[in-house]
C-alpha atoms as a PDB file:
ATOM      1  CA  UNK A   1     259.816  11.912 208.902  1.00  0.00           C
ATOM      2  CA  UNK A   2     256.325  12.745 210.010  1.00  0.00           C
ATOM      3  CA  UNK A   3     253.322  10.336 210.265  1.00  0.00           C
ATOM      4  CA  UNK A   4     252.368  12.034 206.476  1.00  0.00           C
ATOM      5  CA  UNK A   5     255.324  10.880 205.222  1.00  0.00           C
ATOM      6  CA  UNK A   6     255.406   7.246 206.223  1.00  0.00           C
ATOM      7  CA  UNK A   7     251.885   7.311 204.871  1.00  0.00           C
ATOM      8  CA  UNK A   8     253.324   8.215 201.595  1.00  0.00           C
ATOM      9  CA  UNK A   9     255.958   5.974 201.595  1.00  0.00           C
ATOM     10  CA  UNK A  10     254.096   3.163 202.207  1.00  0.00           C
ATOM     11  CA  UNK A  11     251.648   3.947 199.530  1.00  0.00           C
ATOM     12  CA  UNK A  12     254.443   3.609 196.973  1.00  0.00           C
ATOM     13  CA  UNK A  13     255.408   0.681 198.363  1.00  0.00           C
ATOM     14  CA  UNK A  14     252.116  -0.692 197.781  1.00  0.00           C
ATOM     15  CA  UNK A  15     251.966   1.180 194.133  1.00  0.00           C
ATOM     16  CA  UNK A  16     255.111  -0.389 193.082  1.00  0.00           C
ATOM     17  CA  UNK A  17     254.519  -4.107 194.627  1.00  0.00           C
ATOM     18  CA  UNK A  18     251.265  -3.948 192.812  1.00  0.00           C
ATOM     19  CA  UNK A  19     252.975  -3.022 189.513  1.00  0.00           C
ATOM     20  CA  UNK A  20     255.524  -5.788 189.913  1.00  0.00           C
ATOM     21  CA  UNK A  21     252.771  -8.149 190.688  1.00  0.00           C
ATOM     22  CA  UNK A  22     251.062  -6.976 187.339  1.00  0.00           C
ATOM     23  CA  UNK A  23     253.904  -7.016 185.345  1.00  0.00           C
ATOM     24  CA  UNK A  24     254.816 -10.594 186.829  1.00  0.00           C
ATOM     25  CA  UNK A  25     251.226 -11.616 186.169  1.00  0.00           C
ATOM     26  CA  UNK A  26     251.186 -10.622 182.566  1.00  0.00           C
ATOM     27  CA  UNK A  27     254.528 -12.674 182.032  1.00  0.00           C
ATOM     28  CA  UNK A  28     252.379 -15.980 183.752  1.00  0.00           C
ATOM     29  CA  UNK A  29     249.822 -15.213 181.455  1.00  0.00           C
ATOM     30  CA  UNK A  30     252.152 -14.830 178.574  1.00  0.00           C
ATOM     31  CA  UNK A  31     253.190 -19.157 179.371  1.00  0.00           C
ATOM     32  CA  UNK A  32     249.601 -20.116 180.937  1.00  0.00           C
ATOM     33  CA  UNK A  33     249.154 -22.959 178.687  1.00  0.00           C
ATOM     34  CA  UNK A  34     252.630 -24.085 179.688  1.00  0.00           C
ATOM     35  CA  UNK A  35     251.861 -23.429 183.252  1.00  0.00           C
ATOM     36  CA  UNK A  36     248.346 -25.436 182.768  1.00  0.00           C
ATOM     37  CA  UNK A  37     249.627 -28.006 181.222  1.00  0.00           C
ATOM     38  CA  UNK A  38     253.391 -28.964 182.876  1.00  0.00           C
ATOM     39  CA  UNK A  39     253.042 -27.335 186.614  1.00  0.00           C
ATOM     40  CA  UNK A  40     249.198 -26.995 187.906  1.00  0.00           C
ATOM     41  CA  UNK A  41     247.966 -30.297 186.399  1.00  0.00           C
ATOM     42  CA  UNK A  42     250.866 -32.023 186.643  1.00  0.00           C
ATOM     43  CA  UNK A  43     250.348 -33.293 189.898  1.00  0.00           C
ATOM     44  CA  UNK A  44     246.677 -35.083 188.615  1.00  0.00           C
ATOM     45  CA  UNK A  45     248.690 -37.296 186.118  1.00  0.00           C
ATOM     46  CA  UNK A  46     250.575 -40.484 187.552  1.00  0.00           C
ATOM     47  CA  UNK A  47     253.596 -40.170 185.946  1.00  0.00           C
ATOM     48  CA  UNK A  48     254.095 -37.143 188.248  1.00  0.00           C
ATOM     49  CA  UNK A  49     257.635 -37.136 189.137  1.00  0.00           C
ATOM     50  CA  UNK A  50     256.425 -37.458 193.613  1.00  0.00           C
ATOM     51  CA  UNK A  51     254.120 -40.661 192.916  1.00  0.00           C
ATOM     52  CA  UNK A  52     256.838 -42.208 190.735  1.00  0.00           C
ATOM     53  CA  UNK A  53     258.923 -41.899 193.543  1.00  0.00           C
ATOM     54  CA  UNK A  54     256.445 -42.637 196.004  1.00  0.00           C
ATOM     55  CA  UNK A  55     255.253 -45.687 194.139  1.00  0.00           C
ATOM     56  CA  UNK A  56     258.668 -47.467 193.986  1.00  0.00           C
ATOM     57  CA  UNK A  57     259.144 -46.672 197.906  1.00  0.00           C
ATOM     58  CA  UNK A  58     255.825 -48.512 198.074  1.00  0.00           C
ATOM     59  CA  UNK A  59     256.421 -51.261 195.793  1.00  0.00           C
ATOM     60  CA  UNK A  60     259.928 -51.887 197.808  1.00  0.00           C
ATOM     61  CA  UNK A  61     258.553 -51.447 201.610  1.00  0.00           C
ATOM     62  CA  UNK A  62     254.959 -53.138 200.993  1.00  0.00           C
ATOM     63  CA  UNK A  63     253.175 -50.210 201.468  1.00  0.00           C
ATOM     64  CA  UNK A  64     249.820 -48.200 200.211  1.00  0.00           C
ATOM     65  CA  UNK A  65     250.159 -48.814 196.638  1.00  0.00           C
ATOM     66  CA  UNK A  66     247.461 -46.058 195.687  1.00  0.00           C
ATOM     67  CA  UNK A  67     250.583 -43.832 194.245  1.00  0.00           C
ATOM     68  CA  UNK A  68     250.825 -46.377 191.829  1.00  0.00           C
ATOM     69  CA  UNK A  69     247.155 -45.909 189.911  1.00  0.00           C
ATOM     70  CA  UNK A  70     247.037 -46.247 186.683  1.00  0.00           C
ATOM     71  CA  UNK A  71     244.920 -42.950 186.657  1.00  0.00           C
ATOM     72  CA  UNK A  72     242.742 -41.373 189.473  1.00  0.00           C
ATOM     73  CA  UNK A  73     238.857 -41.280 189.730  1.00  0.00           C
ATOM     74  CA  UNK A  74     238.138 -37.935 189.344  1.00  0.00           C
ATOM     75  CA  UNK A  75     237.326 -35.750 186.438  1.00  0.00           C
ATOM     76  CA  UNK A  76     238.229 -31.570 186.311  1.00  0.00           C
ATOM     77  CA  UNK A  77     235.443 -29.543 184.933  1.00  0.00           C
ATOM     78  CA  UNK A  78     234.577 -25.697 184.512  1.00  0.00           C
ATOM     79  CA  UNK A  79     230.879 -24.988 185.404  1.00  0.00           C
ATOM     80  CA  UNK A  80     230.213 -21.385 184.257  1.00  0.00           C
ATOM     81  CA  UNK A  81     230.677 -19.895 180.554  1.00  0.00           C
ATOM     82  CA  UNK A  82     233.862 -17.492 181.799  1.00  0.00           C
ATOM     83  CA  UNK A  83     235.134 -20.252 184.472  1.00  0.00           C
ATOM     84  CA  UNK A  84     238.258 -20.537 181.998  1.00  0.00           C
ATOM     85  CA  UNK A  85     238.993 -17.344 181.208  1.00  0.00           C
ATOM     86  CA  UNK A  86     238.609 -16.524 184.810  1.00  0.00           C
ATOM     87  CA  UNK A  87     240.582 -19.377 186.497  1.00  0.00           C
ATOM     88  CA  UNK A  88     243.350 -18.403 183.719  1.00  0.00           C
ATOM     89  CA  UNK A  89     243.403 -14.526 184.865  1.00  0.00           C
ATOM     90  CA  UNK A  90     243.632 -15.274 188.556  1.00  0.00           C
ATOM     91  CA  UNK A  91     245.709 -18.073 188.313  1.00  0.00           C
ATOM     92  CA  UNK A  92     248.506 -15.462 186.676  1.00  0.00           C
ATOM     93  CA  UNK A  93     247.881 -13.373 189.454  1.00  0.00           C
ATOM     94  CA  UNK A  94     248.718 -16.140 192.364  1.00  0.00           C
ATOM     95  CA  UNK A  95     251.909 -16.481 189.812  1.00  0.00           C
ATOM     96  CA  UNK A  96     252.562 -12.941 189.868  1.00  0.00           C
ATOM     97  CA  UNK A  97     252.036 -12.373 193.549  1.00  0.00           C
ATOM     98  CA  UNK A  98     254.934 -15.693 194.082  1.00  0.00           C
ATOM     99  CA  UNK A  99     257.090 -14.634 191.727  1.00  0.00           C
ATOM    100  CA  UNK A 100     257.449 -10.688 192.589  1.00  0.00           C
ATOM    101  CA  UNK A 101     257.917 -12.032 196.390  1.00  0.00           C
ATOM    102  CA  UNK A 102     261.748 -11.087 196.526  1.00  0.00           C
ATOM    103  CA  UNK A 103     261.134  -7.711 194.994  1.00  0.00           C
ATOM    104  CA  UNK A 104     258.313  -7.272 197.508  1.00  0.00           C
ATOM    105  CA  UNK A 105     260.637  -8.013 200.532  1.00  0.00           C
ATOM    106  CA  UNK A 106     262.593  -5.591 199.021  1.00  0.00           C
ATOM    107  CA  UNK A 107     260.319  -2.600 199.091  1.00  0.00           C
ATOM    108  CA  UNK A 108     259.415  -3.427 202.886  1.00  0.00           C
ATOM    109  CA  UNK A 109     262.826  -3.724 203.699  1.00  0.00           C
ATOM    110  CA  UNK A 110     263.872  -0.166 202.290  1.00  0.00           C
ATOM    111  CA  UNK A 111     260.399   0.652 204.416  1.00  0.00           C
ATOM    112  CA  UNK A 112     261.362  -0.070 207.536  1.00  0.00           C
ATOM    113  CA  UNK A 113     265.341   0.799 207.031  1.00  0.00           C
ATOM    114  CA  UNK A 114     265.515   3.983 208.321  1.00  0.00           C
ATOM    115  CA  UNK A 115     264.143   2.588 211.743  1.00  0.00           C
ATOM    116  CA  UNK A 116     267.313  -0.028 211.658  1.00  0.00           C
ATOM    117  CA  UNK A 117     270.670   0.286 212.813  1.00  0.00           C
ATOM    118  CA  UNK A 118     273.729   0.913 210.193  1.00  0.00           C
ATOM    119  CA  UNK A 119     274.701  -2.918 211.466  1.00  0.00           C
ATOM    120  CA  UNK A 120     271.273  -4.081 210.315  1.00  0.00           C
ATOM    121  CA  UNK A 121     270.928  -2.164 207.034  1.00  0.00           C
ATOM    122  CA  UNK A 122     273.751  -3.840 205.728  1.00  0.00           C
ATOM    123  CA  UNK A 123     272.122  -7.586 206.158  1.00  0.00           C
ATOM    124  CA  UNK A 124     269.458  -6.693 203.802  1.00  0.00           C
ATOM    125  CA  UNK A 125     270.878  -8.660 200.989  1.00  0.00           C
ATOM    126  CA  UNK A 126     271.122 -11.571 203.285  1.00  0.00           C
ATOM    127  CA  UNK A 127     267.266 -10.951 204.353  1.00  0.00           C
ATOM    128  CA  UNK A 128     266.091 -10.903 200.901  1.00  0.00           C
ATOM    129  CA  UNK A 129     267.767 -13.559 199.809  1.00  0.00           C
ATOM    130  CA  UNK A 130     267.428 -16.236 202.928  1.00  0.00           C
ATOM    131  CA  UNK A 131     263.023 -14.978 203.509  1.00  0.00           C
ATOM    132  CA  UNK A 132     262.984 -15.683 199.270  1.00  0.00           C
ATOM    133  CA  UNK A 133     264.764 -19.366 199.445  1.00  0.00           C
ATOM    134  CA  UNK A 134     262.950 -19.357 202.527  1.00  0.00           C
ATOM    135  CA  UNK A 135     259.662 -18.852 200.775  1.00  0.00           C
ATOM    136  CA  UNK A 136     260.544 -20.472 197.710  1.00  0.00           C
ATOM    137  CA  UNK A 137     261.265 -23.886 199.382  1.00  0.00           C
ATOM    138  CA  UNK A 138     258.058 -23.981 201.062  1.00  0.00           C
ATOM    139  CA  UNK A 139     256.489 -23.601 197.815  1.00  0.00           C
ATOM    140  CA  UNK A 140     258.066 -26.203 196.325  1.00  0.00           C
ATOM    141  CA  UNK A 141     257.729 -28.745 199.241  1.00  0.00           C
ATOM    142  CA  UNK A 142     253.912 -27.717 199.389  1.00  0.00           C
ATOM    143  CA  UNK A 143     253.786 -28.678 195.391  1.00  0.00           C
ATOM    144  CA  UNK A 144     255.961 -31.734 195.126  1.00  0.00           C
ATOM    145  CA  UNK A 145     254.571 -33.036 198.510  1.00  0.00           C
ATOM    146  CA  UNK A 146     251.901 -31.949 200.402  1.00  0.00           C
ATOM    147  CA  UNK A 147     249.494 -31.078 196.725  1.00  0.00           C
ATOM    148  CA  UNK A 148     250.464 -34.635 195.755  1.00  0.00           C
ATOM    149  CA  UNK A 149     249.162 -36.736 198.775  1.00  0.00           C
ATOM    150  CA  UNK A 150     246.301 -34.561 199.447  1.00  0.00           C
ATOM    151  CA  UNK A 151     245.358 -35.128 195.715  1.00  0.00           C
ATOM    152  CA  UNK A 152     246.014 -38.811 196.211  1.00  0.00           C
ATOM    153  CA  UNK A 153     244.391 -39.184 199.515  1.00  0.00           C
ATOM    154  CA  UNK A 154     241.102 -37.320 198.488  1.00  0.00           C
ATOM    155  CA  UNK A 155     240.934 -37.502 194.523  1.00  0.00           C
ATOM    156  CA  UNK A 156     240.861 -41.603 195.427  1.00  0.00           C
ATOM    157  CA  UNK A 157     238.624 -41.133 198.920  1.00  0.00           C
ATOM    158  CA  UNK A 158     235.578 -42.583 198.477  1.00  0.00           C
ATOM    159  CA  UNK A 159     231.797 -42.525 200.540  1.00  0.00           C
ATOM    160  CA  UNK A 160     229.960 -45.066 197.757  1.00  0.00           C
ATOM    161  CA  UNK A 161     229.991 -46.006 194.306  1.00  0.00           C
ATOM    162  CA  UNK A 162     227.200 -44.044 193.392  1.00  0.00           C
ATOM    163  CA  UNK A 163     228.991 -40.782 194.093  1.00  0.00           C
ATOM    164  CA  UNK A 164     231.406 -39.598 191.236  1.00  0.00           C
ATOM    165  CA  UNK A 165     234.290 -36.710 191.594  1.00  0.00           C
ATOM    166  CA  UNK A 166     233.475 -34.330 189.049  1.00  0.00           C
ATOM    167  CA  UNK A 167     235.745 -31.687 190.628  1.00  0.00           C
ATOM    168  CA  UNK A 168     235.200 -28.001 189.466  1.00  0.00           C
ATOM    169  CA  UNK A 169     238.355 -26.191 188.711  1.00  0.00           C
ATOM    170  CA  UNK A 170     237.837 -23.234 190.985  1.00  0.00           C
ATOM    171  CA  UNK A 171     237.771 -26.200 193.959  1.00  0.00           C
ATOM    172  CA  UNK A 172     241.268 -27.646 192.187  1.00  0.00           C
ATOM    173  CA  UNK A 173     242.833 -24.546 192.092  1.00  0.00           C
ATOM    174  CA  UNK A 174     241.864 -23.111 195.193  1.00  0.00           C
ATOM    175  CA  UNK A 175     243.523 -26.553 196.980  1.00  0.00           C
ATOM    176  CA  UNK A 176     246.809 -25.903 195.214  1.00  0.00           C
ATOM    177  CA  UNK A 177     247.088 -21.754 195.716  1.00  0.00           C
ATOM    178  CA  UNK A 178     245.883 -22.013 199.180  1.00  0.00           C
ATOM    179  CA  UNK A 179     248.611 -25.305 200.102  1.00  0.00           C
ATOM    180  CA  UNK A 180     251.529 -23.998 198.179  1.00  0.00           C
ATOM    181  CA  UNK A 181     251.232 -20.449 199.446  1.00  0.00           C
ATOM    182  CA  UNK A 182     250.731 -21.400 203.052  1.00  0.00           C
ATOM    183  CA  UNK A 183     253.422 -23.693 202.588  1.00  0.00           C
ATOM    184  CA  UNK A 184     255.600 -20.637 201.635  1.00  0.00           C
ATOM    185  CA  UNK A 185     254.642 -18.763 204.528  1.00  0.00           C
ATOM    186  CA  UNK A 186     255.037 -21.860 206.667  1.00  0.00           C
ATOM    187  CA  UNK A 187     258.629 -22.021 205.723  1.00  0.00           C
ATOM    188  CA  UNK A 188     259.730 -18.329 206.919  1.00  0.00           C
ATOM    189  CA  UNK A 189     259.366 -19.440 210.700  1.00  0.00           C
ATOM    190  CA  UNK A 190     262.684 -18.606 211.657  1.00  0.00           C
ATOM    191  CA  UNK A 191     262.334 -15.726 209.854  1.00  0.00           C
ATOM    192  CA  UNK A 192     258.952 -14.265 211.957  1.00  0.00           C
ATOM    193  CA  UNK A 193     261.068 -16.111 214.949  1.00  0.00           C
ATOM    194  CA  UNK A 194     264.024 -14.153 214.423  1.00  0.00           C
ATOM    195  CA  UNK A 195     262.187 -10.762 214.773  1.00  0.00           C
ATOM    196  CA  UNK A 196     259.623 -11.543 217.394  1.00  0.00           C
ATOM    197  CA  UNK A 197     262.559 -12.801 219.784  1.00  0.00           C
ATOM    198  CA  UNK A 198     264.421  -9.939 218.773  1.00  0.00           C
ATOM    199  CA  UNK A 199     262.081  -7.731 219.915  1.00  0.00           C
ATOM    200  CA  UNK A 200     261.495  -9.800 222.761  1.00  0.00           C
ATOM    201  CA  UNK A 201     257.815 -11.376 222.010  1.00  0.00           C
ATOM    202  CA  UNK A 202     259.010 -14.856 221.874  1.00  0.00           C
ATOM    203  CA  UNK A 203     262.138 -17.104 223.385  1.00  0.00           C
ATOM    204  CA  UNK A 204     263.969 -20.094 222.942  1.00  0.00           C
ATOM    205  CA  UNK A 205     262.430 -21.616 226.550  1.00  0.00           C
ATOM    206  CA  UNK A 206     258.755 -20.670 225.401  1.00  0.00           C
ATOM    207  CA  UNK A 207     259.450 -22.756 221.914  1.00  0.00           C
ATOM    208  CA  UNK A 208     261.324 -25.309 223.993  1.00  0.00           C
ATOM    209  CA  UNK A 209     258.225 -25.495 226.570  1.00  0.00           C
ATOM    210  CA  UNK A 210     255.558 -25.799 223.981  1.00  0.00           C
ATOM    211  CA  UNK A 211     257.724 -28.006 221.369  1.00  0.00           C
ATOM    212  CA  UNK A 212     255.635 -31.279 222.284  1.00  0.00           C
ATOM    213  CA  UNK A 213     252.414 -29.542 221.306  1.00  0.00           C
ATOM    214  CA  UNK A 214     253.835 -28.440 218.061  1.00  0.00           C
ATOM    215  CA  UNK A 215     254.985 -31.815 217.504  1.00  0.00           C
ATOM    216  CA  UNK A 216     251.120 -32.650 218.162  1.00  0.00           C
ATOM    217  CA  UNK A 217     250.318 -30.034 215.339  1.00  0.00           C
ATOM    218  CA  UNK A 218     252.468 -30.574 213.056  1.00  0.00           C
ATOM    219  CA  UNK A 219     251.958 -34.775 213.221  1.00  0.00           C
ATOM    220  CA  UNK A 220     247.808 -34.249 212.668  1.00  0.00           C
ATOM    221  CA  UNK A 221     248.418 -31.681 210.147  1.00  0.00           C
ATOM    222  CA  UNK A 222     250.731 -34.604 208.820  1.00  0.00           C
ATOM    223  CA  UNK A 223     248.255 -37.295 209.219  1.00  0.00           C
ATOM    224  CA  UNK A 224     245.781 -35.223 207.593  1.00  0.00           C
ATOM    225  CA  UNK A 225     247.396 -34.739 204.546  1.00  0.00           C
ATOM    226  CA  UNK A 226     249.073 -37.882 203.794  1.00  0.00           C
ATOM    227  CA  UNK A 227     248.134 -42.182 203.185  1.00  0.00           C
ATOM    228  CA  UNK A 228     247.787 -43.567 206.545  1.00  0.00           C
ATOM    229  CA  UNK A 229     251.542 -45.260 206.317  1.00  0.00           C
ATOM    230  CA  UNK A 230     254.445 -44.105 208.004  1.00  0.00           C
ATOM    231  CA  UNK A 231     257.050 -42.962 205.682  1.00  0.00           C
ATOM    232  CA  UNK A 232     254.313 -40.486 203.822  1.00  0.00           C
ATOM    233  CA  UNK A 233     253.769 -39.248 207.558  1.00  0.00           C
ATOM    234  CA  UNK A 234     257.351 -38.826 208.109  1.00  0.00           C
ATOM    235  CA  UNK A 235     258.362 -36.891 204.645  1.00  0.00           C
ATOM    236  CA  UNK A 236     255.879 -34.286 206.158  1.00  0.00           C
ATOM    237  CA  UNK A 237     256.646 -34.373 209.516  1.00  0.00           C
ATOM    238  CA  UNK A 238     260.717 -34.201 209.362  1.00  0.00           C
ATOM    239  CA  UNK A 239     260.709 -30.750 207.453  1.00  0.00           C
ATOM    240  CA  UNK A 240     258.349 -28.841 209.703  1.00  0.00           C
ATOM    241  CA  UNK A 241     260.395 -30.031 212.711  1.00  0.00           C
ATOM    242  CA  UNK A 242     263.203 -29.173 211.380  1.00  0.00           C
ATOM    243  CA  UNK A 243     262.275 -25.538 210.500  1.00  0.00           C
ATOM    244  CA  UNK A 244     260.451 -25.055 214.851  1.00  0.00           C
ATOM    245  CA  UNK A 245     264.088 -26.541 216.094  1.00  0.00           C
ATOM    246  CA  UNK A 246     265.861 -24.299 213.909  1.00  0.00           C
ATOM    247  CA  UNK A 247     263.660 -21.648 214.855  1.00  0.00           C
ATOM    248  CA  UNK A 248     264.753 -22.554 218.649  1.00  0.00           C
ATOM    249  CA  UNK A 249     268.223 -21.894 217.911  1.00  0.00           C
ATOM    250  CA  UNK A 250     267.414 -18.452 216.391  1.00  0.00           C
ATOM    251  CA  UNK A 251     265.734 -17.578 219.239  1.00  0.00           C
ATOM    252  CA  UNK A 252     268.489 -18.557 221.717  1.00  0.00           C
ATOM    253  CA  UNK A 253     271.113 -16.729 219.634  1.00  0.00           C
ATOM    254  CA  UNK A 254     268.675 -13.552 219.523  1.00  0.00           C
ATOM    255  CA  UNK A 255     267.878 -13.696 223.460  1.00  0.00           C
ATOM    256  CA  UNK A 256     271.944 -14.163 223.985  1.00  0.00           C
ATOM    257  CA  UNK A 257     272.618 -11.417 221.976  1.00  0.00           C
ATOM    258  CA  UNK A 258     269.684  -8.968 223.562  1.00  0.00           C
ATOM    259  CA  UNK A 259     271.525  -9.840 227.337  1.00  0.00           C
ATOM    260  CA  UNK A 260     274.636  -9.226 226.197  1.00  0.00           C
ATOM    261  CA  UNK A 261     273.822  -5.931 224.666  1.00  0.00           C
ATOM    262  CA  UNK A 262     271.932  -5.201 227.571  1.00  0.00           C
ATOM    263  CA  UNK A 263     274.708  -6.066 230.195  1.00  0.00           C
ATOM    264  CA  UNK A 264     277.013  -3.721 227.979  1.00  0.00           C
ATOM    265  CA  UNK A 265     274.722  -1.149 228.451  1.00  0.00           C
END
């Protein structure tokens, strides 16, 4: 194929993501009130399903009781006459764009097919579907965790008395797309491992060598998030090291593989 026609290819791809992001968008729209009302706010009402949980961990260990608040200090409010109707729109656009991820992957995988081996094109199903659970369990752990202390820690943080939180929406909804997204993309690391040691950008000693700074990373990003107690820390921390040491032995497993095919010629 010539230049041309990997232009046009990809601007189908992009033509045909974007109509499966509409069409996913429209079906979001379709249950916003539902979505409103039992998934985005759900995390600014106590009875959340992570503070019950965190709240009887507390209760049992002596800990921060703050999960345990009968109802937090803060107040949600729209500031502009189309700040509803606006926050509803691009909120079922963020719920498009995550739910039309798998079909997504699968327009960049037929992409970049050609350019793969016969071996490789037949893992494609097992690409989709690992990068999607991938992706989808970052977005969950980003909702049921990290939204819920970071809503705890600042909806309750506090410079004086005088000050009140009258949050705007657009500030609300900005913390949750840009956490829970992140958090998805977070979560295919040994995904973007698995290709950058395959094509030999990254190996298992360079992860290995720079694992104590990660650790550093990932226990501030932790301690940023989270009640200044342990076990909150540690629910954070545990999942993100899991994901860099399984991204270590994806890398060692790629770099094996490259020196074997290398000393077969």
């Amino acid at each position: 194929m010539s230049f041309l026609d990997h232009l046009e290819e990809l601007r189908w791809l992009l033509v045909r993501s974007s109509i499966a992001i509409v069409i996913c968008a429209c079906v979001a729209f379709t249950f916003s009130s539902y979505i409103f009302e039992n998934i985005i706010f759900a995390p600014t009402k106590t009875d959340f399903f992570t503070y019950r949980v965190f709240c009887d961990i507390a209760t049992k260990y002596d800990l921060d009781k703050s999960f345990c608040a009968a109802k937090f200090p803060f107040s949600l409010q729209s500031r502009t006459m189309d700040g509803q109707f606006s926050t509803d729109i691009w909120t079922s656009v963020t719920a498009g764009i995550i739910l039309a991820f798998p079909f997504i992957l699968w327009e960049f995988w037929k992409f970049i097919r050609p350019a793969l081996y016969d071996k490789e094109r037949k893992n494609a199903v097992g690409f989709i579907l690992s990068t999607s659970l991938l992706f989808f369990l970052g977005v969950l752990f980003g909702y049921y965790l990290i939204m819920p202390l970071s809503i705890n820690f600042l909806g309750n943080y506090q410079i004086s008395t005088v000050v009140e939180n009258n949050i705007d929406i657009d500030s609300y909804l900005s913390l949750i797309k840009t956490t829970v997204i992140s958090c998805g993309l977070v979560f295919e690391m040994p995904i973007i491992i698995f290709f950058l040691a395959k094509i030999g950008l990254v190996t298992a000693e360079f992860l290995r060598k720079y694992r104590k700074y990660s650790l550093v990373i990932i226990l501030i990003i932790a301690a940023i998030v989270t009640p200044p107690d342990v076990v909150s820390q540690l629910i954070v921390t545990i999942p993100l090291m899991i994901l860099y040491e399984v991204s270590i032995l994806i890398a060692a497993r790629m770099n094996k593989r490259k020196l074997k095919e290398e000393a077969n010629g």
